[in-house]
N, C-alpha and C. Protein backbone atom coordinates (compact mmCIF):
# COMPACT_ATOMS: atom_id res chain seq x y z
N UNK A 1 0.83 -1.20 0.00
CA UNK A 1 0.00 0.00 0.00
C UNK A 1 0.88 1.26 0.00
N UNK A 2 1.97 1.37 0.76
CA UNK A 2 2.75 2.70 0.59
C UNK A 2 3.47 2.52 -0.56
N UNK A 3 3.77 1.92 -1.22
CA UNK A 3 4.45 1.40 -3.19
C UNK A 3 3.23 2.69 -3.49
N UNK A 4 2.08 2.34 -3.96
CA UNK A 4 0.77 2.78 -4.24
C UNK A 4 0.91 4.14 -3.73
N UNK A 5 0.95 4.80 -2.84
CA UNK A 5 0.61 5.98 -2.19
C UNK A 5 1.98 6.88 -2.66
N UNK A 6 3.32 6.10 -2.28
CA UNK A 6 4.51 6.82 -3.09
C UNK A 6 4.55 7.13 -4.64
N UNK A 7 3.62 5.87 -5.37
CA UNK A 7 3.85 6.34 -6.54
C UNK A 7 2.81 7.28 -6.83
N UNK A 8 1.56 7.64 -6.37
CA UNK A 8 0.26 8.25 -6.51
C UNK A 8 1.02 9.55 -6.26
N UNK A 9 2.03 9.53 -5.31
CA UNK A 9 2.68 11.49 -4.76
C UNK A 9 3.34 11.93 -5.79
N UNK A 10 4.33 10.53 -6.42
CA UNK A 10 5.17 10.97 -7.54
C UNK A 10 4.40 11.74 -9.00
N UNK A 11 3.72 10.56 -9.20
CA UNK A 11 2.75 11.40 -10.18
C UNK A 11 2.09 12.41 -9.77
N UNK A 12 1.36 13.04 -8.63
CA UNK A 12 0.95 14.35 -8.32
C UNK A 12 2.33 15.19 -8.50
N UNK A 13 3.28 15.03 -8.04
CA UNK A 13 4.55 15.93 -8.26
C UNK A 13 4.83 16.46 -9.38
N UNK A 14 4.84 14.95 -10.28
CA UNK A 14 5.38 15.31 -11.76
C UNK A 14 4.31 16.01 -12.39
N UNK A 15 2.71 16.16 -12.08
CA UNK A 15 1.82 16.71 -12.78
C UNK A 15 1.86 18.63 -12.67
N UNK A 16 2.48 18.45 -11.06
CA UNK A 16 2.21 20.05 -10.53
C UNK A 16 3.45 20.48 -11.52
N UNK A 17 4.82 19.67 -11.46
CA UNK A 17 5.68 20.42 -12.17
C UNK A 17 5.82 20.39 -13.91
N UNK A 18 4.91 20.24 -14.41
CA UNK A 18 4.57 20.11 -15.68
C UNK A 18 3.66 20.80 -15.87
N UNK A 19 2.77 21.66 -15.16
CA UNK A 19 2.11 22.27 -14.77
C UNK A 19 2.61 23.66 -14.67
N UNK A 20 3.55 23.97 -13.64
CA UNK A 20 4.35 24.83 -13.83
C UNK A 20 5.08 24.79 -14.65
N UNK A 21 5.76 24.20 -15.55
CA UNK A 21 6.71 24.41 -16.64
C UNK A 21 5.78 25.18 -18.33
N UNK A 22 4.57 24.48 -17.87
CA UNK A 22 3.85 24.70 -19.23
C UNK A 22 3.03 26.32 -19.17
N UNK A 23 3.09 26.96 -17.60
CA UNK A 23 2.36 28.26 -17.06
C UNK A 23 3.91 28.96 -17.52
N UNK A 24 4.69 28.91 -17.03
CA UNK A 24 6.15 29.52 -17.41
C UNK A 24 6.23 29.95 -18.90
N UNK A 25 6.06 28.89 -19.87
CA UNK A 25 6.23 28.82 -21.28
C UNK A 25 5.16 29.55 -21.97
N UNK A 26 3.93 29.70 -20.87
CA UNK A 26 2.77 30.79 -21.62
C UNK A 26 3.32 32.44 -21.13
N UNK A 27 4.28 32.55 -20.32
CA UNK A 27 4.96 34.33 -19.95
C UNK A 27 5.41 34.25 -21.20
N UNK A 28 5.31 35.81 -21.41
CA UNK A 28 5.69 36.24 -22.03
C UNK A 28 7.41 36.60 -21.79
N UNK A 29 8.50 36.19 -22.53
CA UNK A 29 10.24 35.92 -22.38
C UNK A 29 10.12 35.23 -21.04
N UNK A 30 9.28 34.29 -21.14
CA UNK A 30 9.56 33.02 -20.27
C UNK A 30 10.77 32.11 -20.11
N UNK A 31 11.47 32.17 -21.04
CA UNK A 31 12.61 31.27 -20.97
C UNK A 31 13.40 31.09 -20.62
N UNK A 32 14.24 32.23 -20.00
CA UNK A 32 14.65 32.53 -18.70
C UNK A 32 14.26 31.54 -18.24
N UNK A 33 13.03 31.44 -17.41
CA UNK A 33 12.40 30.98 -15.83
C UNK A 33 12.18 29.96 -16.39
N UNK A 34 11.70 28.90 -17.60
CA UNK A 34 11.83 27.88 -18.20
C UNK A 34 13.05 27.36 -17.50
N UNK A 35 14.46 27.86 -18.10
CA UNK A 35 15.74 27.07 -17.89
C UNK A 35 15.68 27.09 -16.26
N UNK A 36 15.62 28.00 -15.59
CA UNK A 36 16.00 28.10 -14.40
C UNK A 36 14.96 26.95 -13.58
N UNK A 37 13.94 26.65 -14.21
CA UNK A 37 12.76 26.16 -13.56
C UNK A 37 13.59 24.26 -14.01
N UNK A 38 14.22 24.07 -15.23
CA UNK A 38 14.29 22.83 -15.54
C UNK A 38 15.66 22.79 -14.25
N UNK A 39 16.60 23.76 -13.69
CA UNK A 39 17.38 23.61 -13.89
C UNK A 39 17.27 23.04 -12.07
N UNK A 40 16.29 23.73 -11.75
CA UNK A 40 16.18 23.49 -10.09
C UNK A 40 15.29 22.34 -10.04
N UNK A 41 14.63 21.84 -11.11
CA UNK A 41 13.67 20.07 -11.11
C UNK A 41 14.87 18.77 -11.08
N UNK A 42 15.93 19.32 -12.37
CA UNK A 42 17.10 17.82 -11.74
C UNK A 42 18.10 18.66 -10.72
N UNK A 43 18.53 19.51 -10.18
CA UNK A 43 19.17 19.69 -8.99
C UNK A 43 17.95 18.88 -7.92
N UNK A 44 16.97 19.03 -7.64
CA UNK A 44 15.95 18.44 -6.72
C UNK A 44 15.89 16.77 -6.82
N UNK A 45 16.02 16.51 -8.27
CA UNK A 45 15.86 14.70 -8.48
C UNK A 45 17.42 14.26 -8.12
N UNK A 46 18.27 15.07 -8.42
CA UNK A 46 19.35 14.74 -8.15
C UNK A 46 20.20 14.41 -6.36
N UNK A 47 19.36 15.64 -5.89
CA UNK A 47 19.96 15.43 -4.39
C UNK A 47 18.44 15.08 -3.75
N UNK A 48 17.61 14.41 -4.26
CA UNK A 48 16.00 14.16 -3.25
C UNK A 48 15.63 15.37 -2.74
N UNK A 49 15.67 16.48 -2.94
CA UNK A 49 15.02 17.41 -2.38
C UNK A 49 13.02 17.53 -1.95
């Protein structure tokens, strides 16, 4: 049951931050905050943040 509940958070995670990546890309000279936004998602996967 916690397999299930960890993977249910993961996918809420990955939805919010795909979510935010795709609100970023509708600013206007978003891309900036695009890179900076990809750049702090693998610093976070990288050290478990």
């Amino acid at each position: 049951m916690k397999a299930l509940n960890d993977l249910h958070e993961a996918m809420q995670q990955r939805r919010a931050a795909r979510r935010q990546r795709r609100a970023l890309r509708a600013l206007p000279g978003g891309t900036d905050e695009i890179v900076e936004a990809e750049r702090q998602r693998i610093f976070r996967r990288i050290h478990n943040c």
